[in-house]
Protein backbone atom coordinates (compact mmCIF):
# COMPACT_ATOMS: atom_id res chain seq x y z
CA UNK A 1 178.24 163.65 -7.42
CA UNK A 2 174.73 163.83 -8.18
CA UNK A 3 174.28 160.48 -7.85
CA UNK A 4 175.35 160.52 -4.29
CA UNK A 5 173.20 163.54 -3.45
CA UNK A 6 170.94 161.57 -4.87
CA UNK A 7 171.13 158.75 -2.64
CA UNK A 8 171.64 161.30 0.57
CA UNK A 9 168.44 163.02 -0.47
CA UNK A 10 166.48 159.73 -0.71
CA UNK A 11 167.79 158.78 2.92
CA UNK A 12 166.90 162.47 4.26
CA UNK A 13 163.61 161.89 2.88
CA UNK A 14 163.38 158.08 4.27
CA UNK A 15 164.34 159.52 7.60
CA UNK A 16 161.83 162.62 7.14
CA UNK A 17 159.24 159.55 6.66
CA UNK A 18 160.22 157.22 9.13
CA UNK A 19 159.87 160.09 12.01
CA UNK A 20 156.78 161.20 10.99
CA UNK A 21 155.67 158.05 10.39
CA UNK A 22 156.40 157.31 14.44
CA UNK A 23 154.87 160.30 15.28
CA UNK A 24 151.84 159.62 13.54
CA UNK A 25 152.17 156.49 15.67
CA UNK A 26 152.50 158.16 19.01
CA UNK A 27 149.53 160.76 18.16
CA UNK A 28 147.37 157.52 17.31
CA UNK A 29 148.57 156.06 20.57
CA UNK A 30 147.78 159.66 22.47
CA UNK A 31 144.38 159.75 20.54
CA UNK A 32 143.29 155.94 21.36
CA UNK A 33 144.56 156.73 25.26
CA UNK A 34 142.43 159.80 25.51
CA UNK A 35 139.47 158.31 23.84
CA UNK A 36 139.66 155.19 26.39
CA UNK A 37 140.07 157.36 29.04
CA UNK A 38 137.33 159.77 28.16
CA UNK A 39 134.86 157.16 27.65
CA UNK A 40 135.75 155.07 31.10
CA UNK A 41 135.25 158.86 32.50
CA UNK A 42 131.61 158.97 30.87
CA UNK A 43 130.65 155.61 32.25
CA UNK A 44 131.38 156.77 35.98
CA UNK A 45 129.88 160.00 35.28
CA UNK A 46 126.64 158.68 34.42
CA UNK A 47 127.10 155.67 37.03
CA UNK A 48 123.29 156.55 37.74
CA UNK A 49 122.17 154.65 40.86
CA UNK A 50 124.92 152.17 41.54
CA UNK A 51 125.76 153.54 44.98
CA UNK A 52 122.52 155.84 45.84
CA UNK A 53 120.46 152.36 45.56
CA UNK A 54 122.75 150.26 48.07
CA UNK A 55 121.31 149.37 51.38
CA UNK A 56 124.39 148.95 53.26
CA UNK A 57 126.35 152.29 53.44
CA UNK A 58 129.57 150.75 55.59
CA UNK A 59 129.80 148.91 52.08
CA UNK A 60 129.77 151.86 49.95
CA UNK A 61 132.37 153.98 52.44
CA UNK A 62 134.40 151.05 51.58
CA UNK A 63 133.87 150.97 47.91
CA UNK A 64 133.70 154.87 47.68
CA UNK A 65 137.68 155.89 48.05
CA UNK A 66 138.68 153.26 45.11
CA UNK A 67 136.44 154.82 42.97
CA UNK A 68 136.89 158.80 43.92
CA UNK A 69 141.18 157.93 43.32
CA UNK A 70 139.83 156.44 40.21
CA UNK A 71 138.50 159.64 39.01
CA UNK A 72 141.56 161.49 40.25
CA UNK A 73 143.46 158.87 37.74
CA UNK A 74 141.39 159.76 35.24
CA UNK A 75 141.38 163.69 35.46
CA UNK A 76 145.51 163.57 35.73
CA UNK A 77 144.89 162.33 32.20
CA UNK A 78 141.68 164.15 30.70
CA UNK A 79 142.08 167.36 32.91
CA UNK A 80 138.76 169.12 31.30
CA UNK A 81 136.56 166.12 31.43
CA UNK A 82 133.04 168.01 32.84
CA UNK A 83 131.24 164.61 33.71
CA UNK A 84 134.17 162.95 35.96
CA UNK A 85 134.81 166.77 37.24
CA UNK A 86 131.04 167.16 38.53
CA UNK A 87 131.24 163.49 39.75
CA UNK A 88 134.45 164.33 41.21
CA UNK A 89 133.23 167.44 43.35
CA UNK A 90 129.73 165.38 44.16
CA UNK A 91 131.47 162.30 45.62
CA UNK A 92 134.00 163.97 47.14
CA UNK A 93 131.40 165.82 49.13
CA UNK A 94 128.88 163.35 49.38
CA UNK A 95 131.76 160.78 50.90
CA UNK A 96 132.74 163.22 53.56
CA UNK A 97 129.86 164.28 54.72
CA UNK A 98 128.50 160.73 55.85
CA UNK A 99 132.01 159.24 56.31
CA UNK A 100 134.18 162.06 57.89
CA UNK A 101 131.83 164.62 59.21
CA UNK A 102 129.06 162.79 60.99
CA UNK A 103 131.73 160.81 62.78
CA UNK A 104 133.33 164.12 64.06
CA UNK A 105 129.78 165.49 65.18
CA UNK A 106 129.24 162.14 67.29
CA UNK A 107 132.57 161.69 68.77
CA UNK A 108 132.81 165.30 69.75
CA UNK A 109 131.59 164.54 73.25
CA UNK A 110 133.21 161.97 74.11
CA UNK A 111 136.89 162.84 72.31
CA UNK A 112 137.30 166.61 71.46
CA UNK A 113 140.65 166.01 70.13
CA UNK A 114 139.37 163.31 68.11
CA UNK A 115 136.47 165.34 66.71
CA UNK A 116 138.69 168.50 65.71
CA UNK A 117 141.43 166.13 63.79
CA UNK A 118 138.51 164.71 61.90
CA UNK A 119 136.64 168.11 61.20
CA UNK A 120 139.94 168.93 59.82
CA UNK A 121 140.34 166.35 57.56
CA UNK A 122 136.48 166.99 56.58
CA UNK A 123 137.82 170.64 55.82
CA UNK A 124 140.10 169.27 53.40
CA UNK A 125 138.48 166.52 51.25
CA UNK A 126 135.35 169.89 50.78
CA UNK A 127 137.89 171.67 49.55
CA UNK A 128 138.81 169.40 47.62
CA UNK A 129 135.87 168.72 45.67
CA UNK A 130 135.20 172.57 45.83
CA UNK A 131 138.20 172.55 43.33
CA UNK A 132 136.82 169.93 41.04
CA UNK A 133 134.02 171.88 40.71
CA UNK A 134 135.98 175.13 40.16
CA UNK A 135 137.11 173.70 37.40
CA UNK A 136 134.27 172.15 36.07
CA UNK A 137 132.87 175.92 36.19
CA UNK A 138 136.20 176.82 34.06
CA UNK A 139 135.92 174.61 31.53
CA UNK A 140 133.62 176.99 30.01
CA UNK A 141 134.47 180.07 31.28
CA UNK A 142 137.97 180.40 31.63
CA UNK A 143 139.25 182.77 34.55
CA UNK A 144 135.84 181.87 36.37
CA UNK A 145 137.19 181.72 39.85
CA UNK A 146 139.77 184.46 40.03
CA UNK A 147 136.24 186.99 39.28
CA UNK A 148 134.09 184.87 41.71
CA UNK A 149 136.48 185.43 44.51
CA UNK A 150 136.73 189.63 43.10
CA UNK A 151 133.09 189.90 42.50
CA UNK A 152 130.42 186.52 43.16
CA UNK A 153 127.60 187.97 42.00
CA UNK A 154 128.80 189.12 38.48
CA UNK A 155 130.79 186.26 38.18
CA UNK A 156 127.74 184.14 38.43
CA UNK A 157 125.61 185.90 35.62
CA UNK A 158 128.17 184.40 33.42
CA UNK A 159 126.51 181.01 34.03
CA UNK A 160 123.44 180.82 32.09
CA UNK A 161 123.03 176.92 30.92
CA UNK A 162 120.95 174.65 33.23
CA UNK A 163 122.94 171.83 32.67
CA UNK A 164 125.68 174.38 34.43
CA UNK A 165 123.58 173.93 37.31
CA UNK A 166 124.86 170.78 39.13
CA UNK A 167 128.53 172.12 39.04
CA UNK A 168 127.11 175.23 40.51
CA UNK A 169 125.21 173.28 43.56
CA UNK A 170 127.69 170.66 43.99
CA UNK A 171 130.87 173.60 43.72
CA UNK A 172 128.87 175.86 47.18
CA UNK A 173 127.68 172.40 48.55
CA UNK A 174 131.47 171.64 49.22
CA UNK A 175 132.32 174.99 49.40
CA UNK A 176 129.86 175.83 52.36
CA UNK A 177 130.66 172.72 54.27
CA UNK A 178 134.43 173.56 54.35
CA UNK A 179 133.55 176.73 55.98
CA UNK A 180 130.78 175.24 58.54
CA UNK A 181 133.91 172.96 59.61
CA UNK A 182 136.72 176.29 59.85
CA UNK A 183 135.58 177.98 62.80
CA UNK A 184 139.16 178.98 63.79
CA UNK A 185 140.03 180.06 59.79
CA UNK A 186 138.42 183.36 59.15
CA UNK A 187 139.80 183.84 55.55
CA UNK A 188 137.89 180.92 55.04
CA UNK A 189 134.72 182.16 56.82
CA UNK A 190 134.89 185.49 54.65
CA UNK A 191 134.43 183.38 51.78
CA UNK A 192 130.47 183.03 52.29
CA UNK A 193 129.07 185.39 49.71
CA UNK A 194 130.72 183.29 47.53
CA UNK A 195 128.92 180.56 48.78
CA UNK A 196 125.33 182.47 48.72
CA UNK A 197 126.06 183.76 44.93
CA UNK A 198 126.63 180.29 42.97
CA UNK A 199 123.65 178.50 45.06
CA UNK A 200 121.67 181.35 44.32
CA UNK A 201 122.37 181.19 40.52
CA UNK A 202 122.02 177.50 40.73
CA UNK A 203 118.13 178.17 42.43
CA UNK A 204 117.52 180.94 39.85
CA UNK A 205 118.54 178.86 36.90
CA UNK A 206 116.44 174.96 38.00
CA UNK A 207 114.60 175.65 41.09
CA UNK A 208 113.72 171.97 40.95
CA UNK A 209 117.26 169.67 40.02
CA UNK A 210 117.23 166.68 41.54
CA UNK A 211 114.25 166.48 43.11
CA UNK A 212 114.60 170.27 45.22
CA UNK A 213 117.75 169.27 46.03
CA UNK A 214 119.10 173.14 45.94
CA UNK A 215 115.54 173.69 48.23
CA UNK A 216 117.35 171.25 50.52
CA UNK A 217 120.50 172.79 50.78
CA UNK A 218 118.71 175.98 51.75
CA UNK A 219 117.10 174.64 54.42
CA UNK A 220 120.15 174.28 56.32
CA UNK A 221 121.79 177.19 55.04
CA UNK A 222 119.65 179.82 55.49
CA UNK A 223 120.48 180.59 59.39
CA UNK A 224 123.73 181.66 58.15
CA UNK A 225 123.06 184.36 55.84
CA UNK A 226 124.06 187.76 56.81
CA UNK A 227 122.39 191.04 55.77
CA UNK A 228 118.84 189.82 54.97
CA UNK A 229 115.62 190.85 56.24
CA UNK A 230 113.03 188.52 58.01
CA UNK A 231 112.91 185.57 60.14
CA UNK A 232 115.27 182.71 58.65
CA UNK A 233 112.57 180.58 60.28
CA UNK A 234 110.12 181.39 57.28
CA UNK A 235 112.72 180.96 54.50
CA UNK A 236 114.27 177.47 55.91
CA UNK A 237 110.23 176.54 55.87
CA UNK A 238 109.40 177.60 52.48
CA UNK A 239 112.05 175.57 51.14
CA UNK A 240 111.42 172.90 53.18
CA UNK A 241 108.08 173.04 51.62
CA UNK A 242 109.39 172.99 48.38
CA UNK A 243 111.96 169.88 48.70
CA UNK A 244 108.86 167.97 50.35
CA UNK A 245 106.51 168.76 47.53
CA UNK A 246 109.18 167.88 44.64
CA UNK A 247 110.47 164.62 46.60
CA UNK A 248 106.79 163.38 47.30
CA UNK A 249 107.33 162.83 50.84
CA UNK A 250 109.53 160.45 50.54
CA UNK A 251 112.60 161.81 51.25
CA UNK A 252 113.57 161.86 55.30
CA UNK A 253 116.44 164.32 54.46
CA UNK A 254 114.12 167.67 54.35
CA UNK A 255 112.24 166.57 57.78
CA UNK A 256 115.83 166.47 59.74
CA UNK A 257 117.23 169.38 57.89
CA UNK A 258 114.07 171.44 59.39
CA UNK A 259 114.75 169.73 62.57
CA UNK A 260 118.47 170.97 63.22
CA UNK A 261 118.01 174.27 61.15
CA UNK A 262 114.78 175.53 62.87
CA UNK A 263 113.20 173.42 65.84
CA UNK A 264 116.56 173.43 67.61
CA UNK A 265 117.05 176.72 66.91
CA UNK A 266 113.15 178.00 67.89
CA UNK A 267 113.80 175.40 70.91
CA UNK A 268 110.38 174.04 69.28
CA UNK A 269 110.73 170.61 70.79
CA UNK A 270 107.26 169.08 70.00
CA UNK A 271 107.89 169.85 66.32
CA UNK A 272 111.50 168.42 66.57
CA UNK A 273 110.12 164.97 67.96
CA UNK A 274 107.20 165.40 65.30
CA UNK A 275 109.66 165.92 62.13
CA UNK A 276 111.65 163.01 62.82
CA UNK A 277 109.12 160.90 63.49
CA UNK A 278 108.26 161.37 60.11
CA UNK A 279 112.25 161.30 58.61
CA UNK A 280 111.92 157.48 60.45
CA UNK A 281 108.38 156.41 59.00
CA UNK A 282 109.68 156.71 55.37
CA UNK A 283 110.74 153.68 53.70
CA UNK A 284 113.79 153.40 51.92
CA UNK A 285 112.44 150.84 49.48
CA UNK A 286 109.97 152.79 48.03
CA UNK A 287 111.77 155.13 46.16
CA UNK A 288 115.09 152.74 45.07
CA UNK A 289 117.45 155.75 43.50
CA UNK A 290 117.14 157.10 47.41
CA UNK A 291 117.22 154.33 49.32
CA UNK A 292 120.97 154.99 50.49
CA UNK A 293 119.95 158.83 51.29
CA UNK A 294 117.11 157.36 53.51
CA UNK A 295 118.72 155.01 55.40
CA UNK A 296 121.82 157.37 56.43
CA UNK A 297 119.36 160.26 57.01
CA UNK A 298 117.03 157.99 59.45
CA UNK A 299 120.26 156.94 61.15
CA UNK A 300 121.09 160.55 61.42
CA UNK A 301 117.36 160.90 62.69
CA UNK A 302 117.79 158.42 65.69
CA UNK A 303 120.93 160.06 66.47
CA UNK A 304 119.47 163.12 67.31
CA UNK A 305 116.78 161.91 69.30
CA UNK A 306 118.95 159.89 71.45
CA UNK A 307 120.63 163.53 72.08
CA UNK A 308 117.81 165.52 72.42
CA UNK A 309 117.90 166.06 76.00
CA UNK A 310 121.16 168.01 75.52
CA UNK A 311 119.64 169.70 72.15
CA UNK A 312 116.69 171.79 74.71
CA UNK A 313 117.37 173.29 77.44
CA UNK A 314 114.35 173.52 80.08
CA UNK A 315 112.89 176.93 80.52
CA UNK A 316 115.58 178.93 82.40
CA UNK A 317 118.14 176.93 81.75
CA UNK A 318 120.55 179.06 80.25
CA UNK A 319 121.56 179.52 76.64
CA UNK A 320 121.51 176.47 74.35
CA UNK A 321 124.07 175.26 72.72
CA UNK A 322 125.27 176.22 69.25
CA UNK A 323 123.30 174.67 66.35
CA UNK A 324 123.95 171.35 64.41
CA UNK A 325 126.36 172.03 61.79
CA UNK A 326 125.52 172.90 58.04
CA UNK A 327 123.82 169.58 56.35
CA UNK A 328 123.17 168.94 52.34
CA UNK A 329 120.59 166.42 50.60
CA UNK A 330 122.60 164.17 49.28
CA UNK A 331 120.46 163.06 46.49
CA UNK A 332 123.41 163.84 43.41
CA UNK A 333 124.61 160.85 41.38
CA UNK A 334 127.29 158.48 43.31
């Protein structure tokens, strides 16, 4: 008898071994899996200036969907992964914006059905990155967005790192643009102060990421705020003086985004003419890490002037019509 419990005991205990031994297995697999796809992640995090340097941006809207699914791929796997979360909610923006919204904007006259199917779809893909950034945000602060939507502007003290600060710009980058592009969704339009509270924070915490890139934002943004004394002429200026400034000059995106926000607006069409003029003298080789930005910006530029008999009305004329939609710099790492 005890020599067969003996021998059941030593094959419970080779069985005890063998499964832990093929867990240990599967945990090494799980651990080795993780770490590949973590550091894969880091690499397109920090992909620095692969796209942002091209000169050819049909090229990169080609290239661009492989590499946001990619990052999709990755999160399914590494859910918390800051870096491919912030370059989630940046490319995801940064795609639509040249690739799905300016082709709405310039097909609106000529195919209104068109335009609205596409503004749709640019609704969407914000959103979309709006979420990646969400949850970079909650990576940190767990239950982040259920008090930003309750209460923005306590919500947003809770951010206090600077290296916080792109998820924050990126997060009401995408954010804001979803709502410039839901005219007929008023939930979504309610959702502003949201919008004003995390770019706000962003400003307040590095005034000068990326080059005034927040400055940029603001440009555009500022004709939209509600409950705020003062011209928005003067604000949309002093951050337009700002993004110049930190960008050198040499950056056509503030000189268009003063353009649409304020000349059109101030029907100021000798300083309209005058500001793109100088978007289209810049050149894109100069400063290599913006070269992309410059040459879909001065594109953007040309556009406009080709339209700017319908963008000011002669004296008289009637009202003009509604102002360009909502723009961003898009200076943030491809």
């Amino acid at each position: 008898m005890m020599q067969r419990r003996s021998s059941r005991s030593k094959k419970s205990f080779g069985s005890v071994l063998g499964t832990a031994a093929l867990g240990a297995v599967m945990l090494t697999g799980c651990s080795v899996k993780k770490m590949a796809v973590n550091k894969i992640g880091n690499a397109l995090a920090n992909s620095g200036t692969t796209f942002s340097a091209d000169d050819d941006p049909d090229l990169v809207g080609d290239a661009l969907p492989f590499s946001l699914k990619l990052m999709e791929s990755l999160l399914a796997e590494s859910p918390k992964h800051r870096g491919l979360l912030f370059a989630a909610s940046s490319g995801f923006t940064q795609y639509t914006y040249i690739y799905v919204q300016e082709p709405a904007e310039r097909v609106e006259t000529e195919d209104v059905g068109k335009s609205q199917e596409l503004r749709a779809r640019a609704r969407r893909l914000y959103l979309r990155g709006r979420n990646y950034g969400l949850r970079g945000l909650e990576v940190r602060h767990p239950g982040f967005e259920q008090l930003l939507r309750e209460n923005p502007r306590a919500a947003v003290r809770a951010v206090t790192a600077r290296d916080e600060v792109p998820l924050l710009y990126w997060t009401a980058a995408s954010w804001g643009l979803a709502i410039a592009n839901a005219k007929d969704n008023p939930d979504l339009i309610a959702e502003q102060p949201v919008v004003e509270a995390l770019i706000d924070r962003a400003l307040q915490l590095d005034s000068n990421y990326d080059n005034g890139a927040i400055h940029g934002f603001l440009i555009s943004y500022e004709p939209s705020r509600h409950d705020i004394k003062g011209d928005f002429a003067d604000r949309c200026r002093a951050h337009f003086q700002e993004h110049v400034k930190l960008t050198g000059g040499q950056l056509a995106s503030p000189y268009v985004a003063l353009a649409e926000a304020v000349s059109i607006e101030k029907q100021d069409q000798a300083e309209f003419e005058a500001l793109l003029k100088k978007a289209l003298a810049i050149d894109p080789d100069v400063r290599p890490e913006w070269r992309l930005n410059n040459i879909v910006t001065q594109r953007r530029a040309r556009w406009l002037l080709e339209r700017e008999s319908d963008l000011f009305l002669a004296q008289g004329a009637g009202d003009r019509k509604s102002p360009p939609d909502l723009a961003i710099s898009l200076q943030g790492k491809w």
